[in-house]
PDB file of N, CA and C in Angstrom:
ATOM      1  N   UNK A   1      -3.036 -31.501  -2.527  1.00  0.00           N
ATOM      2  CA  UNK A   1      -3.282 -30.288  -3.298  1.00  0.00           C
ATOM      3  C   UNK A   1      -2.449 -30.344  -4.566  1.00  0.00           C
ATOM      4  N   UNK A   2      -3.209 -29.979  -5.419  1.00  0.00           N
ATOM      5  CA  UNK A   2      -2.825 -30.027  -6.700  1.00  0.00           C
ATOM      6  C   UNK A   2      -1.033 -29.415  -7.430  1.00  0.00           C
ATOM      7  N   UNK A   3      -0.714 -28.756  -7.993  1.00  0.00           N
ATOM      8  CA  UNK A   3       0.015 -27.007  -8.109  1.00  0.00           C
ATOM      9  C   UNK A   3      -0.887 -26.366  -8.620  1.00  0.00           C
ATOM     10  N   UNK A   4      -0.797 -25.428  -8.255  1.00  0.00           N
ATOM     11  CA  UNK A   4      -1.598 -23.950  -8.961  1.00  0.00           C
ATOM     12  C   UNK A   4      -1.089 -24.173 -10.425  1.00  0.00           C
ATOM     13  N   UNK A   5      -2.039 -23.450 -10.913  1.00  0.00           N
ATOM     14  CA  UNK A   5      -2.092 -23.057 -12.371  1.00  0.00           C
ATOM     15  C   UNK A   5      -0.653 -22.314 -13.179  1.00  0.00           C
ATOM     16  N   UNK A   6      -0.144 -21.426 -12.259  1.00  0.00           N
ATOM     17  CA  UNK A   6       0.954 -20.228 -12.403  1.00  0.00           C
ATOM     18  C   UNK A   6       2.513 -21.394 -12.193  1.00  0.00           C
ATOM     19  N   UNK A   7       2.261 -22.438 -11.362  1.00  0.00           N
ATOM     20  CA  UNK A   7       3.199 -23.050 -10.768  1.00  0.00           C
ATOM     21  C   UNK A   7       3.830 -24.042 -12.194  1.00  0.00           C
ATOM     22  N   UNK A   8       2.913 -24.539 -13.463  1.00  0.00           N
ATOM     23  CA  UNK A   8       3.778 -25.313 -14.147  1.00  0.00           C
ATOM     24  C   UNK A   8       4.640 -24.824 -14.832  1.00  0.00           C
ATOM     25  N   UNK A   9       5.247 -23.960 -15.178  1.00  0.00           N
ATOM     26  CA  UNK A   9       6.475 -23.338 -15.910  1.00  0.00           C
ATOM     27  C   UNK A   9       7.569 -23.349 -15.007  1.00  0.00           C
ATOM     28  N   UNK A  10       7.327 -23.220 -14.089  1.00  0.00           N
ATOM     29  CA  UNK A  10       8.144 -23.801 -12.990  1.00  0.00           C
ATOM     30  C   UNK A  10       9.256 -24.587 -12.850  1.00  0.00           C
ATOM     31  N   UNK A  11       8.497 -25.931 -13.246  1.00  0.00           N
ATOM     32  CA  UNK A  11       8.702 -27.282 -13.437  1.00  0.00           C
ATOM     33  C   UNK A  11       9.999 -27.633 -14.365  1.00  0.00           C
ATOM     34  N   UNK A  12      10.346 -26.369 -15.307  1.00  0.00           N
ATOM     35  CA  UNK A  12      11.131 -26.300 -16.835  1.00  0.00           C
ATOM     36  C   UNK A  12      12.666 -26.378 -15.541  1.00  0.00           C
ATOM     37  N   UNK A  13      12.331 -25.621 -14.405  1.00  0.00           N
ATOM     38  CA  UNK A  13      13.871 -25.570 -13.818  1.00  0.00           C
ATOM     39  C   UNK A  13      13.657 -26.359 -12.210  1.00  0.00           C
ATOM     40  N   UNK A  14      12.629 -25.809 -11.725  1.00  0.00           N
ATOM     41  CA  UNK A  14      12.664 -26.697 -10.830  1.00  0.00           C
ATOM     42  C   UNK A  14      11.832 -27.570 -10.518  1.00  0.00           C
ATOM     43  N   UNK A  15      12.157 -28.364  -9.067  1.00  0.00           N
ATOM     44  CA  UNK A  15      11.483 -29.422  -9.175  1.00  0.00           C
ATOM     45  C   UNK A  15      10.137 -28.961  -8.104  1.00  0.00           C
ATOM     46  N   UNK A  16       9.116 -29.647  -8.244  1.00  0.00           N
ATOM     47  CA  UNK A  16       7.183 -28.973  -7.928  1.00  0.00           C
ATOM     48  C   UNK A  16       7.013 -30.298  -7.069  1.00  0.00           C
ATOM     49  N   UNK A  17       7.591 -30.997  -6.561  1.00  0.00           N
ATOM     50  CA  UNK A  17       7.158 -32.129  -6.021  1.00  0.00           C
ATOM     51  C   UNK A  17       7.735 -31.755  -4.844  1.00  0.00           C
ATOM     52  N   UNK A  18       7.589 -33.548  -4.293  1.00  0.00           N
ATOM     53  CA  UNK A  18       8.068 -33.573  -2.840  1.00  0.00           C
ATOM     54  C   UNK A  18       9.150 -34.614  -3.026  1.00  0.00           C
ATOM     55  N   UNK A  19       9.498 -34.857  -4.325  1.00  0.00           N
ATOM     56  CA  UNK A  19      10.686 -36.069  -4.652  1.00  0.00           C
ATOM     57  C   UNK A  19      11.963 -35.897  -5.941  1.00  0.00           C
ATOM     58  N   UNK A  20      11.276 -35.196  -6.338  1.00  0.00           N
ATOM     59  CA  UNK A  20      11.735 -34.850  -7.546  1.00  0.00           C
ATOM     60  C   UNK A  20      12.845 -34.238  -7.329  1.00  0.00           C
ATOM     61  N   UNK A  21      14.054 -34.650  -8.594  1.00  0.00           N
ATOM     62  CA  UNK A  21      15.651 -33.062  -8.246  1.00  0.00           C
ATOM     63  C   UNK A  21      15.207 -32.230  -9.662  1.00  0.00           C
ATOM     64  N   UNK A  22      15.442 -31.258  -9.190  1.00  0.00           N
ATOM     65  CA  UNK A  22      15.249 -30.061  -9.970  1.00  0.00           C
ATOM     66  C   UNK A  22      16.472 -30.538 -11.193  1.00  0.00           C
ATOM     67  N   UNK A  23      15.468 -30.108 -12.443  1.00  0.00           N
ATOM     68  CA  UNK A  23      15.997 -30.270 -13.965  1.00  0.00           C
ATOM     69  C   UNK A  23      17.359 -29.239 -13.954  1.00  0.00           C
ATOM     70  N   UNK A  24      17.495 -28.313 -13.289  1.00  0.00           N
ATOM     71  CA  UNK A  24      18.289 -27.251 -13.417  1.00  0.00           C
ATOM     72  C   UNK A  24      19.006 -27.214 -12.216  1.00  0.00           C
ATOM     73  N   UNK A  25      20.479 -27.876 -11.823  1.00  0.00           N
ATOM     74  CA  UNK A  25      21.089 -27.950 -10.833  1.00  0.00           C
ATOM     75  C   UNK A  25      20.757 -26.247  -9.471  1.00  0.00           C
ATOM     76  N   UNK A  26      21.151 -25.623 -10.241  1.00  0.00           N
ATOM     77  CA  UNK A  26      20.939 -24.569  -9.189  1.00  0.00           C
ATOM     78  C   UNK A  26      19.467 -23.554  -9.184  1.00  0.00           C
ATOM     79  N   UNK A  27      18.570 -24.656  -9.617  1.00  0.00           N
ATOM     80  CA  UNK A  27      17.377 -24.124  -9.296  1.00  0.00           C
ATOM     81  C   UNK A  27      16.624 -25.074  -7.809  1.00  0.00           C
ATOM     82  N   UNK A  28      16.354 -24.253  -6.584  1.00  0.00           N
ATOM     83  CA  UNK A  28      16.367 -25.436  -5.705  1.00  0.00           C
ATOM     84  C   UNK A  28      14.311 -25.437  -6.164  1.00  0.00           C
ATOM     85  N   UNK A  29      14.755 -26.833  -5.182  1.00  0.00           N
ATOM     86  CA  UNK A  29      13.158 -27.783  -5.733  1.00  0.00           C
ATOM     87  C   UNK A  29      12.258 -26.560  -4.647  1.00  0.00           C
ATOM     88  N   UNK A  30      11.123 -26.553  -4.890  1.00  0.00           N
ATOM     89  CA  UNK A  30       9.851 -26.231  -4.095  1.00  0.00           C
ATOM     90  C   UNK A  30       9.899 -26.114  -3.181  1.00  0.00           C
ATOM     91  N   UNK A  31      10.089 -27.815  -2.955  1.00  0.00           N
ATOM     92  CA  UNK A  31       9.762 -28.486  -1.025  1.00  0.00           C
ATOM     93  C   UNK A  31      10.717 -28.091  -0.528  1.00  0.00           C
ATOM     94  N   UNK A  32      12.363 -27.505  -0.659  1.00  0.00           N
ATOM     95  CA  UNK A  32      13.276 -26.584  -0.061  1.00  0.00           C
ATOM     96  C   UNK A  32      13.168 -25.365   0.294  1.00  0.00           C
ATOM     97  N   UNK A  33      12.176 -24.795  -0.138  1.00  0.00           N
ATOM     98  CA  UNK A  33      12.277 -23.150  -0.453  1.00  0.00           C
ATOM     99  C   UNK A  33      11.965 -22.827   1.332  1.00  0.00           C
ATOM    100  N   UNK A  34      10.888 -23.445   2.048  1.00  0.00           N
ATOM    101  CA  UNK A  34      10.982 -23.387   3.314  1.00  0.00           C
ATOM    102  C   UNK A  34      12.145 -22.904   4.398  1.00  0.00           C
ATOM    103  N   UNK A  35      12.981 -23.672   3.809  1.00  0.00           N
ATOM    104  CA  UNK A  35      14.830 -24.028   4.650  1.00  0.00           C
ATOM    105  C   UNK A  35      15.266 -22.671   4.445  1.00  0.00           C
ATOM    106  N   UNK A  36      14.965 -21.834   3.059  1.00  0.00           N
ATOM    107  CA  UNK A  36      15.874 -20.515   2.659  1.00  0.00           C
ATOM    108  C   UNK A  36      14.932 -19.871   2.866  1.00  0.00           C
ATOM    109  N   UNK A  37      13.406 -19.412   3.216  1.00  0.00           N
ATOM    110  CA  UNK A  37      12.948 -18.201   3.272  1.00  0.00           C
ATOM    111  C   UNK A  37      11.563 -18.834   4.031  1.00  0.00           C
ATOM    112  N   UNK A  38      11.296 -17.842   4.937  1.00  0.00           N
ATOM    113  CA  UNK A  38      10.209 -17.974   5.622  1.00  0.00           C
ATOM    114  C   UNK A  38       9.192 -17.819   4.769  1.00  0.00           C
ATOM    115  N   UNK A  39       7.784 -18.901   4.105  1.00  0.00           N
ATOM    116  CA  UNK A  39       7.315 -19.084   3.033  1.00  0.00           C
ATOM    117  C   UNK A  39       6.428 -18.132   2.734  1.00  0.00           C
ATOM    118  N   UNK A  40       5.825 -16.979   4.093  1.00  0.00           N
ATOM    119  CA  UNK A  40       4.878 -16.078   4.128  1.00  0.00           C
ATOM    120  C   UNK A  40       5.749 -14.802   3.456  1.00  0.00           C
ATOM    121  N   UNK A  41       6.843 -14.973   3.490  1.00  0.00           N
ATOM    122  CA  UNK A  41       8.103 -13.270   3.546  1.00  0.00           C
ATOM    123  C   UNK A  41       7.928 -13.356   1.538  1.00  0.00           C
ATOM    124  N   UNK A  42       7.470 -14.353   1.105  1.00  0.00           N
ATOM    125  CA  UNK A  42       7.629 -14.702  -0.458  1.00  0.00           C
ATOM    126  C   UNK A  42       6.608 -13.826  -0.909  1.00  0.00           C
ATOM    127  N   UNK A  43       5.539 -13.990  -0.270  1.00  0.00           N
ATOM    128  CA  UNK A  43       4.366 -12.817  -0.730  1.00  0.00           C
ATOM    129  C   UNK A  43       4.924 -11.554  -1.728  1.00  0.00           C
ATOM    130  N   UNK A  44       5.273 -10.857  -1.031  1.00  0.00           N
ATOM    131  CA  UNK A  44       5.861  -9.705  -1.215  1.00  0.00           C
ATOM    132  C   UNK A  44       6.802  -9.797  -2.494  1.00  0.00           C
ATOM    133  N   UNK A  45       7.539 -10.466  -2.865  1.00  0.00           N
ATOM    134  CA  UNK A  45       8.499 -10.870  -3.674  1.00  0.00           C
ATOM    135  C   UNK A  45       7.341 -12.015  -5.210  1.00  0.00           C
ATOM    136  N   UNK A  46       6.674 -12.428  -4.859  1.00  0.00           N
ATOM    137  CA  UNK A  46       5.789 -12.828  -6.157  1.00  0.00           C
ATOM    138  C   UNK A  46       5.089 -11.334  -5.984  1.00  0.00           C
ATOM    139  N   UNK A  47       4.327 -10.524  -5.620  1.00  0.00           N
ATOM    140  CA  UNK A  47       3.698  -9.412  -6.046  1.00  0.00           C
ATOM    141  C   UNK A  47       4.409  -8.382  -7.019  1.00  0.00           C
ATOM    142  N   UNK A  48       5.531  -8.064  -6.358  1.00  0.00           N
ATOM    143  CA  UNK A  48       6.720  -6.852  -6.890  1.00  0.00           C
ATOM    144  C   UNK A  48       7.285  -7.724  -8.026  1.00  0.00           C
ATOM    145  N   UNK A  49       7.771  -9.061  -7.931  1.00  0.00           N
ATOM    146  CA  UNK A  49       8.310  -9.469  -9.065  1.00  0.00           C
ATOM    147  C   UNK A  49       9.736  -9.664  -8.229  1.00  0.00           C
ATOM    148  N   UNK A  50       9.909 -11.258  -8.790  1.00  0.00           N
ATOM    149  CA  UNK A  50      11.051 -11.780  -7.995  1.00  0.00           C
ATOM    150  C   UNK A  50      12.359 -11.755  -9.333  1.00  0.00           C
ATOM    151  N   UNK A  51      13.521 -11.111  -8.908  1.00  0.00           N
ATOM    152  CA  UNK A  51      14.685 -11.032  -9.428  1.00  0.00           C
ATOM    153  C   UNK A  51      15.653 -12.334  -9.068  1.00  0.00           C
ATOM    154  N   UNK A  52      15.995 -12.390  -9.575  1.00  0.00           N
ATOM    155  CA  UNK A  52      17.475 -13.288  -8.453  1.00  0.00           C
ATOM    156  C   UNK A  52      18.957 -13.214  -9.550  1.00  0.00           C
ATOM    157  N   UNK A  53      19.925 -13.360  -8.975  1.00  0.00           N
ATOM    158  CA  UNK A  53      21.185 -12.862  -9.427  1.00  0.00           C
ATOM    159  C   UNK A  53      21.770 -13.754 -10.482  1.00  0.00           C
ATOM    160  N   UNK A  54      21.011 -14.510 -11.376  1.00  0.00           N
ATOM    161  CA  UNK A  54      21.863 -15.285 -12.291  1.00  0.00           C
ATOM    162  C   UNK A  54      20.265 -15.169 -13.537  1.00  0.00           C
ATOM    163  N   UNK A  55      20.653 -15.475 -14.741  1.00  0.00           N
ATOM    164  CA  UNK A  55      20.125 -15.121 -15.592  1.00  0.00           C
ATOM    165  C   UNK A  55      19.255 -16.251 -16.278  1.00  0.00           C
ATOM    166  N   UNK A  56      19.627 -17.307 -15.391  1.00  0.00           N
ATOM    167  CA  UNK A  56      18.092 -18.115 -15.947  1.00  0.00           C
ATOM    168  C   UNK A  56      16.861 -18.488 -15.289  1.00  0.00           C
ATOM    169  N   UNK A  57      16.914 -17.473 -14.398  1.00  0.00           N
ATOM    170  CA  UNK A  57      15.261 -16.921 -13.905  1.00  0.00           C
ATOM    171  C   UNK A  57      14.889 -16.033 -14.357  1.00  0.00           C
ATOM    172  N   UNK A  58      13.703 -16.107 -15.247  1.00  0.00           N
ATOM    173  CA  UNK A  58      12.834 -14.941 -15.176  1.00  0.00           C
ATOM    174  C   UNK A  58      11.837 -14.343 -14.132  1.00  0.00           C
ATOM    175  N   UNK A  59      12.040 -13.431 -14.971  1.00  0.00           N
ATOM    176  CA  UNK A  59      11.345 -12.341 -13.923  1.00  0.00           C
ATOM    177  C   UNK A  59       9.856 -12.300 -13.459  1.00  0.00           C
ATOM    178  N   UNK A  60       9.212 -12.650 -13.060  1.00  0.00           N
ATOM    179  CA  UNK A  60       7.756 -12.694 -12.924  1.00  0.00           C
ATOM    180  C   UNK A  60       6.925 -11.861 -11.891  1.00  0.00           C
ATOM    181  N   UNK A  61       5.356 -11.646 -11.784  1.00  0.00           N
ATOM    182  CA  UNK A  61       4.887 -11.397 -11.157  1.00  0.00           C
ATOM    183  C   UNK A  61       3.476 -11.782 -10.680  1.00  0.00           C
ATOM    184  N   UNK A  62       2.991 -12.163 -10.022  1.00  0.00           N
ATOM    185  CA  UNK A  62       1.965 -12.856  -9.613  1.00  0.00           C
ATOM    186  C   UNK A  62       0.882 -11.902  -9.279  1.00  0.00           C
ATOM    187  N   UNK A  63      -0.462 -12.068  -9.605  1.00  0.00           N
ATOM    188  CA  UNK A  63      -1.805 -11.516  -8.621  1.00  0.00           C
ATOM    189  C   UNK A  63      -1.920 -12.039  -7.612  1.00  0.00           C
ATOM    190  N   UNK A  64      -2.506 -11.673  -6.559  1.00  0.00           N
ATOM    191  CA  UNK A  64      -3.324 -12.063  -5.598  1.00  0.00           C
ATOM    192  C   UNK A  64      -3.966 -13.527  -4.941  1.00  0.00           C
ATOM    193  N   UNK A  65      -4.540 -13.613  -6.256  1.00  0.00           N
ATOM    194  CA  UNK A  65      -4.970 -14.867  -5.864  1.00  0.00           C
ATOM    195  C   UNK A  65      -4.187 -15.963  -6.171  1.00  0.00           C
ATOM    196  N   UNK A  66      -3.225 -15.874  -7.179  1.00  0.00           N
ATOM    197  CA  UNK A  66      -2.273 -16.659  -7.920  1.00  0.00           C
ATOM    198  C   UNK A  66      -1.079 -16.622  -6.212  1.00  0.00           C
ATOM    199  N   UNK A  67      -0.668 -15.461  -5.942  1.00  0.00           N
ATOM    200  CA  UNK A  67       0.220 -15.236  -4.568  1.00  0.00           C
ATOM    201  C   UNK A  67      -0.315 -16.451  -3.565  1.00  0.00           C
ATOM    202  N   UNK A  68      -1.960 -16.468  -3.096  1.00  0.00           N
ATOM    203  CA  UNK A  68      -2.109 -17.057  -2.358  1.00  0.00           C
ATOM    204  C   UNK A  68      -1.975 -18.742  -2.667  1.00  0.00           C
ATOM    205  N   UNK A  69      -2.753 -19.239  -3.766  1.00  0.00           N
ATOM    206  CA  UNK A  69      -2.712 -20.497  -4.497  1.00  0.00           C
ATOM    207  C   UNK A  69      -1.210 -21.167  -4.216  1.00  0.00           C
ATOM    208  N   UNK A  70       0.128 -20.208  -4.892  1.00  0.00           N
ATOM    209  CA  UNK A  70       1.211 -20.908  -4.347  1.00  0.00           C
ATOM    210  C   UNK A  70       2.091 -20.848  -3.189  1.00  0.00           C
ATOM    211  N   UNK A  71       1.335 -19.369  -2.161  1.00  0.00           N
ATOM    212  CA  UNK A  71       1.823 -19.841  -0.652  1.00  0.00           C
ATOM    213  C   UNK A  71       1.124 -21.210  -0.354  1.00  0.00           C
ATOM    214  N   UNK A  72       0.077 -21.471  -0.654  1.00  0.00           N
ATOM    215  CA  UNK A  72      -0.547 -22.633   0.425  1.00  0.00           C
ATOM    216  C   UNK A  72      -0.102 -23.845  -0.320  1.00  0.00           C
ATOM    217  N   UNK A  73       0.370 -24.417  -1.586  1.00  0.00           N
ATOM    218  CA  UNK A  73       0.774 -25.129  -2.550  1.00  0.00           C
ATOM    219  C   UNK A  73       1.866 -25.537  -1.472  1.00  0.00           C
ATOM    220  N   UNK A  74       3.041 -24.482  -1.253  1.00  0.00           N
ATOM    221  CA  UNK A  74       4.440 -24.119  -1.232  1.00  0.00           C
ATOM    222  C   UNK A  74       4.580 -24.892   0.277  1.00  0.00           C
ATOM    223  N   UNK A  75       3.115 -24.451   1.013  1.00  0.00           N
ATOM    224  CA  UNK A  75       3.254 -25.047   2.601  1.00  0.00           C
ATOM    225  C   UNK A  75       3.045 -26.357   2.431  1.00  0.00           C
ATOM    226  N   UNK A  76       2.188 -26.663   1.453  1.00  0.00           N
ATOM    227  CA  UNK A  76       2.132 -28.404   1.445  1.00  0.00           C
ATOM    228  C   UNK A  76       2.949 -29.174   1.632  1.00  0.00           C
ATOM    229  N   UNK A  77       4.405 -28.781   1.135  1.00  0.00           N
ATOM    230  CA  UNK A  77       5.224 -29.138   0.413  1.00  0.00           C
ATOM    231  C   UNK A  77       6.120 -29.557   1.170  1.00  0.00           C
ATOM    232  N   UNK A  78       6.164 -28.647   2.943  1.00  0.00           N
ATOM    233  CA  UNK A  78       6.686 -28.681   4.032  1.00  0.00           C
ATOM    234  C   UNK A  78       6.763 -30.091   4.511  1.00  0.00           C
ATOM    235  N   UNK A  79       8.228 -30.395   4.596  1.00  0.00           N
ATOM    236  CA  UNK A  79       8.100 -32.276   5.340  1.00  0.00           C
ATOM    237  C   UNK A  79       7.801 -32.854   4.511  1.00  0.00           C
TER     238      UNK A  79
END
């Protein structure tokens, strides 16, 4: 599976692969995000718009279909 469309800006900090180290030390890669958050609980957090406590994430928010595109992306990614 490809990345979604929403997923390449991404790429500027972290890493979208299954090999890759993230360009931005404390941005963790993709294929980690599993380990820190149960990948379905993310839903909720791309809809509302995900914050996080340091200032070189922006803020974003995802539709629907964009939500689903990078849960199932995000599961690929698993292993």
């Amino acid at each position: 599976m490809d990345s979604p469309s929403c997923v390449p800006i991404a790429h500027v900090c972290h890493a979208i692969d299954k090999v890759s180290l993230s360009p931005l030390g404390i941005a963790p890669p993709f294929r980690d995000l599993h380990k820190r958050y149960p990948i379905y609980s993310l839903q909720e957090a791309f809809a509302e718009g995900i914050q996080t406590g340091h200032q070189n994430m922006p803020e974003f928010r995802l539709d629907p279909d964009q939500i689903g595109n990078v849960i199932a992306y995000l599961k690929t990614l698993e292993n």
